[in-house]
PDB file of N, CA and C in Angstrom:
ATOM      1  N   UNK A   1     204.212-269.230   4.582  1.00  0.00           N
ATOM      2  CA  UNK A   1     203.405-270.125   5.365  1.00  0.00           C
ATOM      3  C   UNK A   1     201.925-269.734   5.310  1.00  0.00           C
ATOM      4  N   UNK A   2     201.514-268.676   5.554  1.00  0.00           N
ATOM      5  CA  UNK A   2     200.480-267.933   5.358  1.00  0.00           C
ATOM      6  C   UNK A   2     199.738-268.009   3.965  1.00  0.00           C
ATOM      7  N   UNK A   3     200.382-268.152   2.659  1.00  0.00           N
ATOM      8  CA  UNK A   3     200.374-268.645   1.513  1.00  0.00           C
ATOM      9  C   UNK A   3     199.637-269.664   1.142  1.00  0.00           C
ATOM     10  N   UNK A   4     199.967-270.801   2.164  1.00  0.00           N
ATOM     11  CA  UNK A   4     199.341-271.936   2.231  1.00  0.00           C
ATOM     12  C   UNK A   4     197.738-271.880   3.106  1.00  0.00           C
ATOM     13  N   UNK A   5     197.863-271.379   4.122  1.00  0.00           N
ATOM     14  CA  UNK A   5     196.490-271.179   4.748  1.00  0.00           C
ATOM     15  C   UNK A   5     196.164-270.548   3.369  1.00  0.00           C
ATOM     16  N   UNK A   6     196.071-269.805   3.147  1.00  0.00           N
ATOM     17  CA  UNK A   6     195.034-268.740   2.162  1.00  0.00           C
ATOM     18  C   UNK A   6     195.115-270.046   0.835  1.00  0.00           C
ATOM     19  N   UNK A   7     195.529-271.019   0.282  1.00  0.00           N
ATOM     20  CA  UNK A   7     195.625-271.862  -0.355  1.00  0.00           C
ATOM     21  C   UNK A   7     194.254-272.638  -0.240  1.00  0.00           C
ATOM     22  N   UNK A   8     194.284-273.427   1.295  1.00  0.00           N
ATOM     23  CA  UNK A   8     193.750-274.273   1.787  1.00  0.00           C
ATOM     24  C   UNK A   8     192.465-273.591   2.094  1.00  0.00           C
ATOM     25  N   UNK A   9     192.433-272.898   1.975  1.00  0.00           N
ATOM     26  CA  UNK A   9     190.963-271.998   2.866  1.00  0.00           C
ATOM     27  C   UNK A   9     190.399-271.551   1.471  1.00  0.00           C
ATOM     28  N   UNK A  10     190.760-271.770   0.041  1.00  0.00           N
ATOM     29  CA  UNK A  10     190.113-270.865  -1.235  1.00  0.00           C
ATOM     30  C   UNK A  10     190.444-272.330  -1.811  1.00  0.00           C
ATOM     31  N   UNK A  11     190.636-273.779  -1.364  1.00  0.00           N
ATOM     32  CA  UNK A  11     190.537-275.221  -1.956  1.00  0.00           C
ATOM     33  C   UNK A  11     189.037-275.329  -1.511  1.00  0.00           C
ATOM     34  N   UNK A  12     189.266-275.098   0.604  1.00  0.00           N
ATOM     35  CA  UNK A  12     187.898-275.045   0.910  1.00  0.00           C
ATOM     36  C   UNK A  12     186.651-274.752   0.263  1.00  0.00           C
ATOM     37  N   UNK A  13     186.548-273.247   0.005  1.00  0.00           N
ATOM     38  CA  UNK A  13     185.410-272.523  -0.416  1.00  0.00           C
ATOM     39  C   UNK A  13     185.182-273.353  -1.878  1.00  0.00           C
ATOM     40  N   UNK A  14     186.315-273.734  -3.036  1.00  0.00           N
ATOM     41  CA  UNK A  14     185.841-274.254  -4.182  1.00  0.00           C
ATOM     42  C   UNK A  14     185.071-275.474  -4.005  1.00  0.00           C
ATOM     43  N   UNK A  15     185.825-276.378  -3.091  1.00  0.00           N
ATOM     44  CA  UNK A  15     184.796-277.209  -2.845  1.00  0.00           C
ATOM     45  C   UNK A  15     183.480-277.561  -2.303  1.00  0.00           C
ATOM     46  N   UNK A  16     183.336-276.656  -1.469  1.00  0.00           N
ATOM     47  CA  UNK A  16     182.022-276.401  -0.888  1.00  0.00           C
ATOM     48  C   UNK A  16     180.979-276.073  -2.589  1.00  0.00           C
ATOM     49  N   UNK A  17     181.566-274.763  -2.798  1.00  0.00           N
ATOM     50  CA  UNK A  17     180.962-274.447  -3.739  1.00  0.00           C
ATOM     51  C   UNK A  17     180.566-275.539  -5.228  1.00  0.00           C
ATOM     52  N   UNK A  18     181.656-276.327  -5.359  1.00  0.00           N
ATOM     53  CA  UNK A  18     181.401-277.817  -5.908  1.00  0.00           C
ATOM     54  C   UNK A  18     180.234-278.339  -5.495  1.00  0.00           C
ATOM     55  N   UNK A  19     180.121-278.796  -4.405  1.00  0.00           N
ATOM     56  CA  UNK A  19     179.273-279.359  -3.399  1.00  0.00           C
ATOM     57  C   UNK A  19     178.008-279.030  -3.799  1.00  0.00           C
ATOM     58  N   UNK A  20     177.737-277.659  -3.864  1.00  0.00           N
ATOM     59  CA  UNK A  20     176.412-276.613  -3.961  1.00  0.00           C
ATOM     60  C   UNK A  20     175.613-277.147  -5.431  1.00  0.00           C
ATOM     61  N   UNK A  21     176.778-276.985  -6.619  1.00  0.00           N
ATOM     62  CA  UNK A  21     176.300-277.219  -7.579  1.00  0.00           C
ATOM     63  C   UNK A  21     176.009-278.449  -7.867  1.00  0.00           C
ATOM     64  N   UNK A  22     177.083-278.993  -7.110  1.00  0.00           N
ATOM     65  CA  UNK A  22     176.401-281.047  -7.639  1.00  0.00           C
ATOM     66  C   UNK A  22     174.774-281.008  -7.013  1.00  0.00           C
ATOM     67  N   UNK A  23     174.709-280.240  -5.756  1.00  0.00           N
ATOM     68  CA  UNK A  23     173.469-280.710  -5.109  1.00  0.00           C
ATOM     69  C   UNK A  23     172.365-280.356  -5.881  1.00  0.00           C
ATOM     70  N   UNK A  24     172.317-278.995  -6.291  1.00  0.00           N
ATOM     71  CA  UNK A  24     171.712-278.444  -7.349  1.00  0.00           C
ATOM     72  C   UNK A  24     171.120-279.368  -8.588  1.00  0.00           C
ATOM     73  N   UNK A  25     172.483-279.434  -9.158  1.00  0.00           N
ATOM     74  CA  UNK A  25     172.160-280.499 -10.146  1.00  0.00           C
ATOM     75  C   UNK A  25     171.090-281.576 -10.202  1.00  0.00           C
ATOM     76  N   UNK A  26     171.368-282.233  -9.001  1.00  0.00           N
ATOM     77  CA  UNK A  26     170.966-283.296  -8.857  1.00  0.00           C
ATOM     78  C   UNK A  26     169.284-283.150  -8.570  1.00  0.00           C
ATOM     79  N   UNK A  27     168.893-282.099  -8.211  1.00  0.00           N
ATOM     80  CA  UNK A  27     167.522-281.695  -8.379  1.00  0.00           C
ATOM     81  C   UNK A  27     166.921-281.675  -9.432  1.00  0.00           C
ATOM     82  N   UNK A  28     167.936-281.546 -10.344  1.00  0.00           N
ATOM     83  CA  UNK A  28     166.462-281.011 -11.809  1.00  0.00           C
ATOM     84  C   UNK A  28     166.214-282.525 -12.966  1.00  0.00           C
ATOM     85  N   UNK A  29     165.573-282.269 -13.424  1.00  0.00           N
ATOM     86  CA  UNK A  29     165.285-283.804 -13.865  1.00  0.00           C
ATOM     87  C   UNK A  29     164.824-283.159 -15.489  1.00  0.00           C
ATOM     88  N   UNK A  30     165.581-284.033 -16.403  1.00  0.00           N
ATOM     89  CA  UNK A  30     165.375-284.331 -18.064  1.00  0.00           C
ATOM     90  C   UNK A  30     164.457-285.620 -18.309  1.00  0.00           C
ATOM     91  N   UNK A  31     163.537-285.321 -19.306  1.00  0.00           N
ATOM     92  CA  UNK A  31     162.835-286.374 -19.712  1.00  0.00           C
ATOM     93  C   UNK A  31     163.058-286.571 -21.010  1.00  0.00           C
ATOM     94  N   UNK A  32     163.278-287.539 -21.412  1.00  0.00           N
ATOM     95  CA  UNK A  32     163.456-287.661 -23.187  1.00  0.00           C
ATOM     96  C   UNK A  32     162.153-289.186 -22.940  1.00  0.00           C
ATOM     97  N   UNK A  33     161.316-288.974 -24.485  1.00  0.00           N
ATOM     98  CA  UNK A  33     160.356-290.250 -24.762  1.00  0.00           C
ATOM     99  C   UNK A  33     160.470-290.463 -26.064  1.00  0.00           C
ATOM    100  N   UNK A  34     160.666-291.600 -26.850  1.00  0.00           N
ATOM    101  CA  UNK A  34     160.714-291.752 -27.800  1.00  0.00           C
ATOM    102  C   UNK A  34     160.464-293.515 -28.500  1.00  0.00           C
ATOM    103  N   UNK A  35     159.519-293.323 -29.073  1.00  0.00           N
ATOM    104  CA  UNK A  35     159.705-295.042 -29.723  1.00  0.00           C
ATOM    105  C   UNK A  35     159.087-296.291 -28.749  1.00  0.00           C
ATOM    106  N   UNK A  36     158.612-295.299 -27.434  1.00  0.00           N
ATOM    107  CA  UNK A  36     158.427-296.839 -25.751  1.00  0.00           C
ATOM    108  C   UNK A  36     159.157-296.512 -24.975  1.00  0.00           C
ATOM    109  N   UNK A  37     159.931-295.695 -25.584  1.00  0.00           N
ATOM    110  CA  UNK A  37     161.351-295.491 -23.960  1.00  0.00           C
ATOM    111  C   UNK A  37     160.841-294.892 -23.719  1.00  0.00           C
ATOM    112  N   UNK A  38     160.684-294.439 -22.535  1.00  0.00           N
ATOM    113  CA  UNK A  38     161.131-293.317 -21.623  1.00  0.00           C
ATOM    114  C   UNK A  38     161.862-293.032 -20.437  1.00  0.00           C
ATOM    115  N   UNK A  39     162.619-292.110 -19.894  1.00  0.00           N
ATOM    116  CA  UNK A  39     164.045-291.952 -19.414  1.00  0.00           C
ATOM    117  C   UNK A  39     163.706-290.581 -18.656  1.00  0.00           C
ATOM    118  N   UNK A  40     164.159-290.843 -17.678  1.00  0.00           N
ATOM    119  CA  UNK A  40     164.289-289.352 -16.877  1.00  0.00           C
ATOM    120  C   UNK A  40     165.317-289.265 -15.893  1.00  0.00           C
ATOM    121  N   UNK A  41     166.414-288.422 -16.276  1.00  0.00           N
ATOM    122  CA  UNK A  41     167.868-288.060 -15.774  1.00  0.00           C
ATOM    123  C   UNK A  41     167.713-287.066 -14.487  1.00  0.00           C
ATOM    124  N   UNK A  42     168.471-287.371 -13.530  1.00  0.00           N
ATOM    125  CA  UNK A  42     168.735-285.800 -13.006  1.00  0.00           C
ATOM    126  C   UNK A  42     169.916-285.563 -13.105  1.00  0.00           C
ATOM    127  N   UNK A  43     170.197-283.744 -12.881  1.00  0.00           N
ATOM    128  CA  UNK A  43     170.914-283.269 -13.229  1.00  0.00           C
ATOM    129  C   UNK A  43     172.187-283.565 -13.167  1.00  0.00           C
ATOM    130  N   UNK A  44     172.495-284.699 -12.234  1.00  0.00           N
ATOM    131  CA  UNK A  44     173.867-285.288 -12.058  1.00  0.00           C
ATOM    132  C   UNK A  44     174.207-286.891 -12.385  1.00  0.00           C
ATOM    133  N   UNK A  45     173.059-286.719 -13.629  1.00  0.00           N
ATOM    134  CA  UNK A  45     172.966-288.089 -14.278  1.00  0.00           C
ATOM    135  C   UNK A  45     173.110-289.261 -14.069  1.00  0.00           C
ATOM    136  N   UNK A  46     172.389-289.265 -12.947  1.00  0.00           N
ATOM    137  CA  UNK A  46     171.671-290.561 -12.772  1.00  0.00           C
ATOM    138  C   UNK A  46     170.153-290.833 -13.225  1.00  0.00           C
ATOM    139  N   UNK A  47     169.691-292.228 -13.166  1.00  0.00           N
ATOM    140  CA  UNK A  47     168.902-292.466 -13.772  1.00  0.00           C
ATOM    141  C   UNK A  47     167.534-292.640 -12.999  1.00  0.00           C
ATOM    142  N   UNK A  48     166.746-291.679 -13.130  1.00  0.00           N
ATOM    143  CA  UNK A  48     165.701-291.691 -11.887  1.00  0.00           C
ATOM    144  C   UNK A  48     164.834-293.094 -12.343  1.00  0.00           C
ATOM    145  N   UNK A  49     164.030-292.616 -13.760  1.00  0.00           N
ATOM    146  CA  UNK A  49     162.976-293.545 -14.049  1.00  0.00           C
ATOM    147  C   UNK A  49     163.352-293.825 -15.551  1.00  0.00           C
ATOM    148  N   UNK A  50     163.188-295.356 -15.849  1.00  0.00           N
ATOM    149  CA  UNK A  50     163.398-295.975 -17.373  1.00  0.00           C
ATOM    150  C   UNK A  50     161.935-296.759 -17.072  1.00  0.00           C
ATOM    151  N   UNK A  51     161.152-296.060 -18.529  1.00  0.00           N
ATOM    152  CA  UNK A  51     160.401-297.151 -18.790  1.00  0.00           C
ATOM    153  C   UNK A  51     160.275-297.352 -20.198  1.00  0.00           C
ATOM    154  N   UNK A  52     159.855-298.690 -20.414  1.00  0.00           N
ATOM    155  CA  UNK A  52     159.799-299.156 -21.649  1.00  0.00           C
ATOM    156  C   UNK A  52     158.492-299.950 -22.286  1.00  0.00           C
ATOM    157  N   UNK A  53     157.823-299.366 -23.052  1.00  0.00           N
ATOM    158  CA  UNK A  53     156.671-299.957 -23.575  1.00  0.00           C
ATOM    159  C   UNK A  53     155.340-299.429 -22.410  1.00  0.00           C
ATOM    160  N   UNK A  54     155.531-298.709 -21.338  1.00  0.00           N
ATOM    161  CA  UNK A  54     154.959-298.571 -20.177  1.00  0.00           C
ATOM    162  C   UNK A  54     154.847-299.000 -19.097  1.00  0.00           C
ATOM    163  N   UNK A  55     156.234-299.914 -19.000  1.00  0.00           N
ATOM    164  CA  UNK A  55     156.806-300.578 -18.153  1.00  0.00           C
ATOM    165  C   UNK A  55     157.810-300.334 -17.434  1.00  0.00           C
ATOM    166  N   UNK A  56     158.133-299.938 -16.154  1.00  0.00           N
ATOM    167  CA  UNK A  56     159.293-299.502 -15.315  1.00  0.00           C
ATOM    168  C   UNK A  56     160.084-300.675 -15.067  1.00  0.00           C
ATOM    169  N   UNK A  57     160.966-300.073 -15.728  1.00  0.00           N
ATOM    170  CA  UNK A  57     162.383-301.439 -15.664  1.00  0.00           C
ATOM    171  C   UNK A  57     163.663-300.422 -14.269  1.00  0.00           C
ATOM    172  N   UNK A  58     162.959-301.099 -13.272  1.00  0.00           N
ATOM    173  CA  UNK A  58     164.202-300.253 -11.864  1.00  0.00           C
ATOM    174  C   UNK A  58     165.290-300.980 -12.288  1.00  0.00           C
ATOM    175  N   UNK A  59     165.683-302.288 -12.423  1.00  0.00           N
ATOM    176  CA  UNK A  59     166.560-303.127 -12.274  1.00  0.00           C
ATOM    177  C   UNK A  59     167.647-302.914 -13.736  1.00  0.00           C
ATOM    178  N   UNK A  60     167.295-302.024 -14.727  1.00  0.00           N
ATOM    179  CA  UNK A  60     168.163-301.865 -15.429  1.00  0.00           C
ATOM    180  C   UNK A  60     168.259-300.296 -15.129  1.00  0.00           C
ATOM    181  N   UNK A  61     167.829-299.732 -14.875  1.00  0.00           N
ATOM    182  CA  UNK A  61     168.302-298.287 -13.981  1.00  0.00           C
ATOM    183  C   UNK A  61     168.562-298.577 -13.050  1.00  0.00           C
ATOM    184  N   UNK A  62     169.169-299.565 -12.213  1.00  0.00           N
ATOM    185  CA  UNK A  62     170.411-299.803 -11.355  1.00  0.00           C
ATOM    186  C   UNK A  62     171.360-299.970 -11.894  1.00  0.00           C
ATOM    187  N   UNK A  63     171.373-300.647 -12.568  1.00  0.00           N
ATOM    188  CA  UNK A  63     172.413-300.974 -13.526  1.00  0.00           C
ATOM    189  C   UNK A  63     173.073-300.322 -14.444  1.00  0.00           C
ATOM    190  N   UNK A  64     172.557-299.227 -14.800  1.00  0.00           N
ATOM    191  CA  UNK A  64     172.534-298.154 -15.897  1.00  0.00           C
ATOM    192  C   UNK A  64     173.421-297.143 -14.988  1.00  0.00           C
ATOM    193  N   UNK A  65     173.073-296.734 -13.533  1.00  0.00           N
ATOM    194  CA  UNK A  65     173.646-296.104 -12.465  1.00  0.00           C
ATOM    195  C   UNK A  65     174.851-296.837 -12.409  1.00  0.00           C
ATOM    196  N   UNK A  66     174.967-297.821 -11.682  1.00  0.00           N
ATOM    197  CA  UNK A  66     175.941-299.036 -11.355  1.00  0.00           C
ATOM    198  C   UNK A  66     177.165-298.314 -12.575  1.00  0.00           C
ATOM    199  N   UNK A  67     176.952-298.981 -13.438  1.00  0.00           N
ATOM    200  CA  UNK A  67     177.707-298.808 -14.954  1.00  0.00           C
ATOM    201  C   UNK A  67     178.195-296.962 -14.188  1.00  0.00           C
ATOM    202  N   UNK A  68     177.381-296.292 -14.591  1.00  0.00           N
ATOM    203  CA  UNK A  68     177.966-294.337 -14.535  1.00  0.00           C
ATOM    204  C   UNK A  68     179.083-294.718 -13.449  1.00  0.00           C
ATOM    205  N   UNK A  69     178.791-295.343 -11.962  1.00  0.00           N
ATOM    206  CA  UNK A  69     179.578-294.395 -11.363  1.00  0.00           C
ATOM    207  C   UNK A  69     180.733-294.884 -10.903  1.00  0.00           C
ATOM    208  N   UNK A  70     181.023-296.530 -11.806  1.00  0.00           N
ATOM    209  CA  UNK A  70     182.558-297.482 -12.043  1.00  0.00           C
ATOM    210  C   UNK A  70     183.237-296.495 -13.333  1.00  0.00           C
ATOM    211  N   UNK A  71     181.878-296.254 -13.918  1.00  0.00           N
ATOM    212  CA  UNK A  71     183.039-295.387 -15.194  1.00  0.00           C
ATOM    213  C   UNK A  71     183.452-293.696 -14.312  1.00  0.00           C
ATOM    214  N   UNK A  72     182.676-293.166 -13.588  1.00  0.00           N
ATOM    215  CA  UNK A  72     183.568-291.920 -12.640  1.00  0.00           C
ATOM    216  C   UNK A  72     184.715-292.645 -11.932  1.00  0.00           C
ATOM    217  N   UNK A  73     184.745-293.464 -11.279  1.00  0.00           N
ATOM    218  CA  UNK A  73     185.852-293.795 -10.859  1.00  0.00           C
ATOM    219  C   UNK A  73     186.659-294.487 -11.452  1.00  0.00           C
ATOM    220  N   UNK A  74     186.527-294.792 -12.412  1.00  0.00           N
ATOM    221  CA  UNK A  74     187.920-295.416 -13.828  1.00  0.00           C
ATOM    222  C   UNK A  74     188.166-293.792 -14.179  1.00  0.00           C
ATOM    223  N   UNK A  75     187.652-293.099 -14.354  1.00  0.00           N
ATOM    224  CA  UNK A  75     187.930-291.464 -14.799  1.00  0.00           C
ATOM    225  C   UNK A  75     188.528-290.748 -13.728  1.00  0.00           C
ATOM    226  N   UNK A  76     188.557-290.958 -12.477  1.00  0.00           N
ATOM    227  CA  UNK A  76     188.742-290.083 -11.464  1.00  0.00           C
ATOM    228  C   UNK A  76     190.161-290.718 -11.449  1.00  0.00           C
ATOM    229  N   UNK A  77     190.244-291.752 -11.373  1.00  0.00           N
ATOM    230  CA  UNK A  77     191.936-292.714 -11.625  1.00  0.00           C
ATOM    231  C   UNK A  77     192.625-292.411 -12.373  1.00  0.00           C
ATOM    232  N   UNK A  78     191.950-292.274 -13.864  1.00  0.00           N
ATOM    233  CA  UNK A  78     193.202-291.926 -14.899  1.00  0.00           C
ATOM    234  C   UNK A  78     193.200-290.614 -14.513  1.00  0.00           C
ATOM    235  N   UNK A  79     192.805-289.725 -14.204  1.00  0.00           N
ATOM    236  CA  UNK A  79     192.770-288.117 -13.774  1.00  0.00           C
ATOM    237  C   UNK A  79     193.865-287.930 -13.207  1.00  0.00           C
ATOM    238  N   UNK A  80     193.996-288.665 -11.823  1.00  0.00           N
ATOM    239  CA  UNK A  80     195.174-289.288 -10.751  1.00  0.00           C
ATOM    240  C   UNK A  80     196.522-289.556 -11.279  1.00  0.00           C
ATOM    241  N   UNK A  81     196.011-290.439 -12.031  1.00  0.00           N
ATOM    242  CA  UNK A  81     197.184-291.238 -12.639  1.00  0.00           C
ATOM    243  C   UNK A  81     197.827-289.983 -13.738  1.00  0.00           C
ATOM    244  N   UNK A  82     197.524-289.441 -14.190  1.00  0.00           N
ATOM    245  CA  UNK A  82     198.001-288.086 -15.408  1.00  0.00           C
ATOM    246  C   UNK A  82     198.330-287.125 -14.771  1.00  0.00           C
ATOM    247  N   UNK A  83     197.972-286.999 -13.011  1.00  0.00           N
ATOM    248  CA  UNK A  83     198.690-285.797 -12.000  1.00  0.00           C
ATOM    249  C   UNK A  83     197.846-284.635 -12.270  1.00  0.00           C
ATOM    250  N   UNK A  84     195.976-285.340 -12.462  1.00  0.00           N
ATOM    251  CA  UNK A  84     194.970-284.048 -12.348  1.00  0.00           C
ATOM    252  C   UNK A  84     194.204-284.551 -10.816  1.00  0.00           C
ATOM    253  N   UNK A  85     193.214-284.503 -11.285  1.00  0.00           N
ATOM    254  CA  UNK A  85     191.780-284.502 -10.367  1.00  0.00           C
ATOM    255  C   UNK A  85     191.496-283.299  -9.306  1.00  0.00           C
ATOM    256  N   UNK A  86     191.605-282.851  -8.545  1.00  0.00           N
ATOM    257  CA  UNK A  86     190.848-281.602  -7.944  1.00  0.00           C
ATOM    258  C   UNK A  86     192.594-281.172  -7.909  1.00  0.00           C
ATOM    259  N   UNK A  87     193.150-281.694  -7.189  1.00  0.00           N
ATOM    260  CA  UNK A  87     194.932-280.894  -7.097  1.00  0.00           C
ATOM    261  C   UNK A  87     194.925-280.588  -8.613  1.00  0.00           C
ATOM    262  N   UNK A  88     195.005-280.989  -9.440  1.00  0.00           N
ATOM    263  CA  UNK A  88     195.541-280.436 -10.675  1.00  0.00           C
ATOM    264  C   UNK A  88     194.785-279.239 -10.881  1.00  0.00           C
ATOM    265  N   UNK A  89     193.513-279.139 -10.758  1.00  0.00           N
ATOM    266  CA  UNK A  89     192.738-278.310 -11.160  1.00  0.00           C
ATOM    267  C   UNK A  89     192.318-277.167 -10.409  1.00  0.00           C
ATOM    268  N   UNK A  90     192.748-277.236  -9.118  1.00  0.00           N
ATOM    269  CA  UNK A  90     192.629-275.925  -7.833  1.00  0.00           C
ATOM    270  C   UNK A  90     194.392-275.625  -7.356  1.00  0.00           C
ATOM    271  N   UNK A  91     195.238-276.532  -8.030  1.00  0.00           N
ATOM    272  CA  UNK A  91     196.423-276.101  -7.821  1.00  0.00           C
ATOM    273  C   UNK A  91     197.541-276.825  -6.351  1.00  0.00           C
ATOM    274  N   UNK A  92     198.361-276.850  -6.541  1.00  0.00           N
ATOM    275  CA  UNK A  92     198.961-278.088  -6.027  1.00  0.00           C
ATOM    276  C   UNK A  92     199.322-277.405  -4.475  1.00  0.00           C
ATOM    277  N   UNK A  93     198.936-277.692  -3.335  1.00  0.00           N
ATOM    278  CA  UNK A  93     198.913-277.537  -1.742  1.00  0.00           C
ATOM    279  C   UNK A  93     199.906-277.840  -1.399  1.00  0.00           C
ATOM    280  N   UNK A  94     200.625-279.069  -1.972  1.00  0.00           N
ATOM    281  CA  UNK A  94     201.736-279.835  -1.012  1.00  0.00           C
ATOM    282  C   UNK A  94     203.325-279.115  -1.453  1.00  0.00           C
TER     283      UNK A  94
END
């Protein structure tokens, strides 16, 4: 029984610690320019700024976002669906 607390309490800490690094991530920012584009990611890839020709296009970096985070959750599903996603990967509680 005890097994399980110490389970649930080291699921805890990974996720927190998950937590830490997404936040992290999400601070640092990539710039790529090339050709008129320019693009600047943060670390948890989303799309801060697209511009093109010297023009800020927000409305297709919504969209560009939009798009990422239907495709995480089509990914987080089949993950599910194959008997992964965080249980598979920190180990099965139940």
């Amino acid at each position: 029984m005890f097994d399980k607390f110490k389970q649930g309490a080291d699921t805890l800490k990974a996720l927190n610690k998950l937590r830490q690094i997404q936040n992290q991530l999400s601070k640092e920012r990539v710039t790529v320019e090339e050709n008129g584009v320019k693009i600047t990611l943060s670390g948890d890839l989303k799309v801060k700024e697209l511009t093109i020709d010297g023009q800020e296009q927000k409305e297709a970096s919504e969209v560009i976002n939009k798009a990422y985070e239907k495709t995480q959750k089509a990914v987080a599903q089949k993950m599910q669906e194959m008997g992964g996603g965080l249980q598979g990967l920190l180990g099965n509680l139940g």
